[in-house]
C-alpha atoms as a PDB file:
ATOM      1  CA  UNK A   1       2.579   0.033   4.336  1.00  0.00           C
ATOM      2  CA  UNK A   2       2.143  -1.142   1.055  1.00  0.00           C
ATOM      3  CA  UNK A   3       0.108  -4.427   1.029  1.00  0.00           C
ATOM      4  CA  UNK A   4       2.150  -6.123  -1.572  1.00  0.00           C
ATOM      5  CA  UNK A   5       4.864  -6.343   1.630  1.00  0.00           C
ATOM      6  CA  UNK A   6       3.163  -5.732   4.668  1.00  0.00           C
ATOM      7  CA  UNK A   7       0.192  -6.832   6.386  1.00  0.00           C
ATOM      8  CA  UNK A   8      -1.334  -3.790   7.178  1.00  0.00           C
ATOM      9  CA  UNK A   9      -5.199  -3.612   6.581  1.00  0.00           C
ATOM     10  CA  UNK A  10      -6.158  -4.643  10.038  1.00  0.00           C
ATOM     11  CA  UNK A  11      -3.789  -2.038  11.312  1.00  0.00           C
ATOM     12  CA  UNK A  12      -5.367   0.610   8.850  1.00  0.00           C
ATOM     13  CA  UNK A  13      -8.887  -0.246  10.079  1.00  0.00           C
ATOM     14  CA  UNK A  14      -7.716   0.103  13.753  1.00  0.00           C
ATOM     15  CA  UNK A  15      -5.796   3.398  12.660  1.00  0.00           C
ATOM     16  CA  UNK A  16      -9.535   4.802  11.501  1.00  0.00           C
ATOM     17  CA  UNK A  17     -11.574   3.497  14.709  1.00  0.00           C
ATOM     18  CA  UNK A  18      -8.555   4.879  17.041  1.00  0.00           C
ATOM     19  CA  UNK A  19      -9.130   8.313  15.060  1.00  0.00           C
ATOM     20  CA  UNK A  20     -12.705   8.411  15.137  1.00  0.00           C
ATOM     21  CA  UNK A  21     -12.864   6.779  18.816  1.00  0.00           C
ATOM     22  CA  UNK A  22     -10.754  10.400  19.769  1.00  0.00           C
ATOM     23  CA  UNK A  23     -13.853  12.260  18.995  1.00  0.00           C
ATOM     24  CA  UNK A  24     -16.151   9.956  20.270  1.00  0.00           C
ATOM     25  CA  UNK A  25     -17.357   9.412  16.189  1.00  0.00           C
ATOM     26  CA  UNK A  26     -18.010   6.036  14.847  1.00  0.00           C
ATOM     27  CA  UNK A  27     -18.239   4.964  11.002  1.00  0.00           C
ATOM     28  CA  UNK A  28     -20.848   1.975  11.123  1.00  0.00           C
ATOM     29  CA  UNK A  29     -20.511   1.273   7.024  1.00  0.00           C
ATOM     30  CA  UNK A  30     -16.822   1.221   6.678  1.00  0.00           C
ATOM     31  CA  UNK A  31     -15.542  -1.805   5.733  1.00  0.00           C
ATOM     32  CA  UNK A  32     -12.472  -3.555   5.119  1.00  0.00           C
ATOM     33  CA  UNK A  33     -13.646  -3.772   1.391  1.00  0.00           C
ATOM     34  CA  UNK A  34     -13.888  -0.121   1.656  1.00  0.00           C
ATOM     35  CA  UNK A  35     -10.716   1.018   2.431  1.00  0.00           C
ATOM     36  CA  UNK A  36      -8.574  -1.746   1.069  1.00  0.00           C
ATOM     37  CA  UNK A  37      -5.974  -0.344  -1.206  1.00  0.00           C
ATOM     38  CA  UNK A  38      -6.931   3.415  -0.970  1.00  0.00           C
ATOM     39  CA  UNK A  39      -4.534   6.306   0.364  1.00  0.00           C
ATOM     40  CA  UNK A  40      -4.933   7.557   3.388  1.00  0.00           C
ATOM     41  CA  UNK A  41      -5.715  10.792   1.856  1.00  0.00           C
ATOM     42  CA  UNK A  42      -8.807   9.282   0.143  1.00  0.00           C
ATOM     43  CA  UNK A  43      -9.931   7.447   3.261  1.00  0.00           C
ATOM     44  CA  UNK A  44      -9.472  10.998   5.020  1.00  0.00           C
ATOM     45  CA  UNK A  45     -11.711  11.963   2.723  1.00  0.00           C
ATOM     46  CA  UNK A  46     -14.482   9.292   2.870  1.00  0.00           C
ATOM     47  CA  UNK A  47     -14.312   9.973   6.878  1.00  0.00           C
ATOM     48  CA  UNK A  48     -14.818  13.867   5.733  1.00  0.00           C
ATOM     49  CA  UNK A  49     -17.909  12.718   4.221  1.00  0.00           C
ATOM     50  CA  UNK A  50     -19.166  10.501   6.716  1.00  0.00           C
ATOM     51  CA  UNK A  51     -18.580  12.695   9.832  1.00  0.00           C
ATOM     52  CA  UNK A  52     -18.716  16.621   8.444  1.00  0.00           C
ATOM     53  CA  UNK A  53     -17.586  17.567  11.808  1.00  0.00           C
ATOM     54  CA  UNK A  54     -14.295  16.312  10.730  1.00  0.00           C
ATOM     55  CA  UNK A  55     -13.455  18.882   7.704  1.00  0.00           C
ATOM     56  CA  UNK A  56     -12.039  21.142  10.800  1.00  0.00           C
ATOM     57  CA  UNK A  57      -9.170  19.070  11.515  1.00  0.00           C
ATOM     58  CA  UNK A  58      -6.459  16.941   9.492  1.00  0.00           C
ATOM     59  CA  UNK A  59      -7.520  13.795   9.211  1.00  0.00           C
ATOM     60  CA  UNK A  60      -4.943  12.145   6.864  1.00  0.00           C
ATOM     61  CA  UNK A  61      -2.439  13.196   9.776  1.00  0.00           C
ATOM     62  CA  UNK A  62      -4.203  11.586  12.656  1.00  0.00           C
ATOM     63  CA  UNK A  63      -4.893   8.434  10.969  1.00  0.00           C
ATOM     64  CA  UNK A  64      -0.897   8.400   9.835  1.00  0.00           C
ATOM     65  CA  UNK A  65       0.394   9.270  13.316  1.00  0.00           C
ATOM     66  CA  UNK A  66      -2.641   6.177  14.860  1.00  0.00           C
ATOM     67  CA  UNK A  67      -1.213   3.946  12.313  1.00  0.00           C
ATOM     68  CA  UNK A  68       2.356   4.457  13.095  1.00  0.00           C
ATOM     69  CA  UNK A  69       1.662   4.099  16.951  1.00  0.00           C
ATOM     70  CA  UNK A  70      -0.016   0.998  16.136  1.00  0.00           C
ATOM     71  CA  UNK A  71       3.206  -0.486  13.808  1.00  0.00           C
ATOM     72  CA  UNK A  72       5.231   0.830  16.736  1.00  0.00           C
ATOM     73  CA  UNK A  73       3.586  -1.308  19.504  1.00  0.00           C
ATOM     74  CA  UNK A  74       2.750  -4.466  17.116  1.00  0.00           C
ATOM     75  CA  UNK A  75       5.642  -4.857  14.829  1.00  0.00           C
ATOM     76  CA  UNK A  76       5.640  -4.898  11.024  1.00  0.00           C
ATOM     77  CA  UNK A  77       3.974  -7.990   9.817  1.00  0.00           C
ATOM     78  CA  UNK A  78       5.438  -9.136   6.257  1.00  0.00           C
ATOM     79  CA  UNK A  79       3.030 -10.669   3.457  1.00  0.00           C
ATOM     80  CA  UNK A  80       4.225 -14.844   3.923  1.00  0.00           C
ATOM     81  CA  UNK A  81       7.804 -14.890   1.767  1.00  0.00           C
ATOM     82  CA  UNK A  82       8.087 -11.108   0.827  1.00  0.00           C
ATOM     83  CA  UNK A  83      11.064 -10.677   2.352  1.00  0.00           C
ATOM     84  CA  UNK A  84      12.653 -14.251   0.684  1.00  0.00           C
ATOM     85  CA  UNK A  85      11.307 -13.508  -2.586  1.00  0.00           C
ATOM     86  CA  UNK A  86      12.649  -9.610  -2.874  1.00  0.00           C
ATOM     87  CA  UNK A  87      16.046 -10.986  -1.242  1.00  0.00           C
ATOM     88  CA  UNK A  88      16.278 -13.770  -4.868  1.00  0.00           C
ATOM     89  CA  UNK A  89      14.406 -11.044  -7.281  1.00  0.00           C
ATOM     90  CA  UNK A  90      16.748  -8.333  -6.082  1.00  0.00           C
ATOM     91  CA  UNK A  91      19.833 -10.281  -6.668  1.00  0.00           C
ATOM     92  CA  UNK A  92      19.530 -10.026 -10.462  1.00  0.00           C
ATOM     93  CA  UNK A  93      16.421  -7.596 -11.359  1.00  0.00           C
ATOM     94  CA  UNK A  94      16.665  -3.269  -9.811  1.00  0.00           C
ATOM     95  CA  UNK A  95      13.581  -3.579  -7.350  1.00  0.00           C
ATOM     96  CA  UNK A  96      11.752  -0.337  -6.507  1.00  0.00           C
ATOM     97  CA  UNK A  97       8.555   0.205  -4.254  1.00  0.00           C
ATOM     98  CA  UNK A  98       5.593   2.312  -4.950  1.00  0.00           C
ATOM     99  CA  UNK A  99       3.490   2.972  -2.273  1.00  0.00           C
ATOM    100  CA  UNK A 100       0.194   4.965  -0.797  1.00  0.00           C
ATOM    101  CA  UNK A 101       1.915   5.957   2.349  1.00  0.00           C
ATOM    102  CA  UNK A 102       3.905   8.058   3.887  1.00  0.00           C
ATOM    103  CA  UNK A 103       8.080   7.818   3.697  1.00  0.00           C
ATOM    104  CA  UNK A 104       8.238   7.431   7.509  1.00  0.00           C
ATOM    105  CA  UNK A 105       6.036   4.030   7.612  1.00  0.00           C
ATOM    106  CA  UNK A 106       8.524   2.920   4.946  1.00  0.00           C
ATOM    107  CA  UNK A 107      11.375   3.579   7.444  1.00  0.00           C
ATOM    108  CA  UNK A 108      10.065   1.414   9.868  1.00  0.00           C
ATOM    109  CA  UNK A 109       9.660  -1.323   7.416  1.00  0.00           C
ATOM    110  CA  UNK A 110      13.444  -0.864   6.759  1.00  0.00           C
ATOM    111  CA  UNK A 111      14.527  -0.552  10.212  1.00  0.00           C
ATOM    112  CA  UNK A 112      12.459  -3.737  10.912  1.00  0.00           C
ATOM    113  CA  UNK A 113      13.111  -5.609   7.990  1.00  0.00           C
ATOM    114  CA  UNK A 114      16.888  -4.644   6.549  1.00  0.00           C
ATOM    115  CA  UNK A 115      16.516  -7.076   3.854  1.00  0.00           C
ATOM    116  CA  UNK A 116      14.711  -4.183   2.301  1.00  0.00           C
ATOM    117  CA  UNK A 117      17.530  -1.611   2.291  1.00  0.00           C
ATOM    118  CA  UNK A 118      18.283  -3.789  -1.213  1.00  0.00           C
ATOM    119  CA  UNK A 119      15.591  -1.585  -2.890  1.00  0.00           C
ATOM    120  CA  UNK A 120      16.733   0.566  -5.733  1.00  0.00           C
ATOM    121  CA  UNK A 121      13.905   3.525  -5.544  1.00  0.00           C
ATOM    122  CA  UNK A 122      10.945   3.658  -2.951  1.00  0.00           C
ATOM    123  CA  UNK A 123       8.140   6.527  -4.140  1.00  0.00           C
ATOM    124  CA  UNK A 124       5.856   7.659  -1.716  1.00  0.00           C
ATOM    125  CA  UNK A 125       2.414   9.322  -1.017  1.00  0.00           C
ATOM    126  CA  UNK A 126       4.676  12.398  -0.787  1.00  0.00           C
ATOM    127  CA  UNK A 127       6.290  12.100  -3.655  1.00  0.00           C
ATOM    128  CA  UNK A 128       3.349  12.273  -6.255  1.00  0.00           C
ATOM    129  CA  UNK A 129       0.260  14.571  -6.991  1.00  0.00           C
ATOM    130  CA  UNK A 130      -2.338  11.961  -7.914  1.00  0.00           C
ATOM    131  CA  UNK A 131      -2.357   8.920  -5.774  1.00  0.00           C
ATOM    132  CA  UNK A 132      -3.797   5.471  -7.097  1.00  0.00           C
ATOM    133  CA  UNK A 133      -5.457   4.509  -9.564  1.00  0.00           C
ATOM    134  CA  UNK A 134      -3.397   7.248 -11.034  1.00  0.00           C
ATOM    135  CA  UNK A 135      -0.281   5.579 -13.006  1.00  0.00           C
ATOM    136  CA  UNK A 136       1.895   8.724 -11.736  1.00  0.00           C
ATOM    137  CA  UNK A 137       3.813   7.201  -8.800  1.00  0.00           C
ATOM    138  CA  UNK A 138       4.699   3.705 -11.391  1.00  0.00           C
ATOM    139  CA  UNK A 139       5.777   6.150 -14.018  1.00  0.00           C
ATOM    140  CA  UNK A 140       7.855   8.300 -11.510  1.00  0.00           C
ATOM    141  CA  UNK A 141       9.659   5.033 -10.451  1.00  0.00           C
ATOM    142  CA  UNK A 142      10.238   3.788 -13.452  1.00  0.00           C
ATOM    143  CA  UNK A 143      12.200   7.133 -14.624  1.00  0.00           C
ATOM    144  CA  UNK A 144      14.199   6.904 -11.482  1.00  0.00           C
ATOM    145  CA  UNK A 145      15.140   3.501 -12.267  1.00  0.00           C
ATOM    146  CA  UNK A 146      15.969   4.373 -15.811  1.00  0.00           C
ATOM    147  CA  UNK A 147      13.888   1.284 -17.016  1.00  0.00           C
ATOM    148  CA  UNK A 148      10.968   1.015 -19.994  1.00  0.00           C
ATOM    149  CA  UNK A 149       7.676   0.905 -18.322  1.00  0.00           C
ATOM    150  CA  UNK A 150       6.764  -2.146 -20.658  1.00  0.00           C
ATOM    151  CA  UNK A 151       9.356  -4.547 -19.095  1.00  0.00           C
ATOM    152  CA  UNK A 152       7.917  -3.913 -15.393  1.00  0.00           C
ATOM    153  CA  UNK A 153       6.117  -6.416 -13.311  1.00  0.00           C
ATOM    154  CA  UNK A 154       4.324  -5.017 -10.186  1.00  0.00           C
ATOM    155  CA  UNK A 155       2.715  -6.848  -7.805  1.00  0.00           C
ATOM    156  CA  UNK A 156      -0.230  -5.396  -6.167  1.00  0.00           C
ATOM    157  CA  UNK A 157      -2.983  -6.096  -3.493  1.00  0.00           C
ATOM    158  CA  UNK A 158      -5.521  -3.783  -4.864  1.00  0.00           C
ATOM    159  CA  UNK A 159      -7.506  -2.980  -7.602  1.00  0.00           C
ATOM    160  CA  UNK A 160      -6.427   1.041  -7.407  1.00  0.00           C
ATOM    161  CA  UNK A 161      -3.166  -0.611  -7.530  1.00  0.00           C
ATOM    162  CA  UNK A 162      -3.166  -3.434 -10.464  1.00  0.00           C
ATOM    163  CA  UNK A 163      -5.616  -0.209 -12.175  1.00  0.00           C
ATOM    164  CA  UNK A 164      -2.370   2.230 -11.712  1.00  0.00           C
ATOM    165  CA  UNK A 165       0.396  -0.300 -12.881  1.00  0.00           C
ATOM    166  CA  UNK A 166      -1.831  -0.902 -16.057  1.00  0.00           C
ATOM    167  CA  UNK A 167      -2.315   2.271 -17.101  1.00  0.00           C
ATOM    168  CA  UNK A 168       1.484   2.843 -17.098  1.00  0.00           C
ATOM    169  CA  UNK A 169       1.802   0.158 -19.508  1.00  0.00           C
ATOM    170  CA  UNK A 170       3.181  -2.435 -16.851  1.00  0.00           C
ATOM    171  CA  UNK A 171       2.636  -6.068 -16.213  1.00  0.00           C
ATOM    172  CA  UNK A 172       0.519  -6.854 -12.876  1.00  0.00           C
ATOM    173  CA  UNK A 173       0.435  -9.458 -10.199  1.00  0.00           C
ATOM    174  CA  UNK A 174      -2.347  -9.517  -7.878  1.00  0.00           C
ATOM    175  CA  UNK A 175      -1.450 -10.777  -4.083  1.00  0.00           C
ATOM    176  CA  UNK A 176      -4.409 -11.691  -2.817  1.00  0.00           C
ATOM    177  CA  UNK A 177      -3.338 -12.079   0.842  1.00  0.00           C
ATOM    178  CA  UNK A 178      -5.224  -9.725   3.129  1.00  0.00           C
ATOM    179  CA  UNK A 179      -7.888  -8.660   0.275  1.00  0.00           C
ATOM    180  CA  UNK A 180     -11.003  -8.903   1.577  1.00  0.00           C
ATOM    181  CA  UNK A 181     -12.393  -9.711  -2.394  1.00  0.00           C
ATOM    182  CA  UNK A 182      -9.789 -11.784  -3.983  1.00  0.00           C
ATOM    183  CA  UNK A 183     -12.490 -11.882  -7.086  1.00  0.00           C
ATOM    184  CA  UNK A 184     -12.299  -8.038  -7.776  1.00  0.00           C
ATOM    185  CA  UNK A 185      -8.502  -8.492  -8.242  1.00  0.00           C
ATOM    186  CA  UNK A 186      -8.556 -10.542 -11.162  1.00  0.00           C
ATOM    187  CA  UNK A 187      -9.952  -8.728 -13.902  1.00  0.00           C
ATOM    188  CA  UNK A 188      -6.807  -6.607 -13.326  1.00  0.00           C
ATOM    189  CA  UNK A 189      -3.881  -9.205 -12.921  1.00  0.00           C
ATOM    190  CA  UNK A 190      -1.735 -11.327 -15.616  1.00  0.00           C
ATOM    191  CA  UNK A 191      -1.796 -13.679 -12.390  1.00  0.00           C
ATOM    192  CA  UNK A 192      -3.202 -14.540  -9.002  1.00  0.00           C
ATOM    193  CA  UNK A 193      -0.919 -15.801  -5.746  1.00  0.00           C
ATOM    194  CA  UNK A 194      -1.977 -16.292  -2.749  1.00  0.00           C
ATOM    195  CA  UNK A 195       1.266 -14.815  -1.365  1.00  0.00           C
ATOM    196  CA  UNK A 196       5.265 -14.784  -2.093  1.00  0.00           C
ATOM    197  CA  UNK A 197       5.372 -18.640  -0.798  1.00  0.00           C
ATOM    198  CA  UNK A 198       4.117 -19.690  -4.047  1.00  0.00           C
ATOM    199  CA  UNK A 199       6.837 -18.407  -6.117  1.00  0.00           C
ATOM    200  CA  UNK A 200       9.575 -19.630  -4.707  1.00  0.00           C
END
């Protein structure tokens, strides 16, 4: 789930050891730096890479359906005061999520969470050709929420991220929570917080 809500890096790393554990395959120089922030299609592909043996088999869809298990049996852990701070913000601003997964990990953040039911659009990995850095998913939700890409603020965990809401002409926010480099986010944010806590 998108990291700007959801704790989910440690789950993602799991997700990729689970997947590669399968097939008896490890991936030594994988980091938590490396995969922070990127779609599971590009960390399907960085596996590809890695482990050749893979190309025969769909990797994005194993490490969605490991991930998934894994938010099934642990819960969805929220970023400290995302739920508090959409619940205010959403009162008086139209709220919409962009995110590098898949629409069914959003449903369990909605199932788990209802206070999130309050968002206006949620755009998907499935919903968009080019996936972050690309500014195509931002764009795509601004349309749907009929509002001027100029007078959005997105906050974002990752530098693909902060690099996508930029290029569509959008204010960032970098929530550092989770990031293994809090430094790297900075060139690319109006503003650093630690978490939601700090706004409220």
């Amino acid at each position: 789930m998108d990291g700007t809500l959801v704790d989910s890096e440690p789950k993602t790393l799991r997700a990729i050891d689970a997947v590669l554990a399968d097939r008896a395959l490890v991936a030594p120089g994988l980091s938590a730096v490396a995969v922070f922030g990127r779609s599971w299609s590009d960390i399907a592909d960085q596996l590809k890479v890695i482990h050749p043996s893979l190309r025969e088999i769909d990797v994005e869809a194993a490490l969605v359906k490991q991930f998934r298990r894994i938010c099934i049996a642990d819960g969805v852990s929220l970023v400290p005061g995302s739920d508090l701070f959409f619940a205010e913000v959403a009162q008086r601003y139209p709220v919409g999520l962009f995110t590098s997964n898949v629409r069914s990990e959003v449903d369990a953040l909605l199932g788990e969470h209802p206070v999130f039911q309050g968002l206006r659009a949620i755009v998907t990995a499935e919903d968009v050709e080019h996936a972050k850095p690309s500014p195509e998913g931002y764009l795509l939700l601004a349309e749907i929420l009929t509002l001027n890409p100029a007078r959005c603020v997105v906050f974002e965990d990752s530098v693909a991220g902060l690099t996508a809401a930029r290029a569509a002409g959008m204010r960032t926010v970098g929530v550092t929570h989770g990031c293994p480099d809090a430094s790297l986010l900075a060139p690319h944010a109006y503003r650093l917080i630690q978490d939601y806590r700090a706004l409220l």
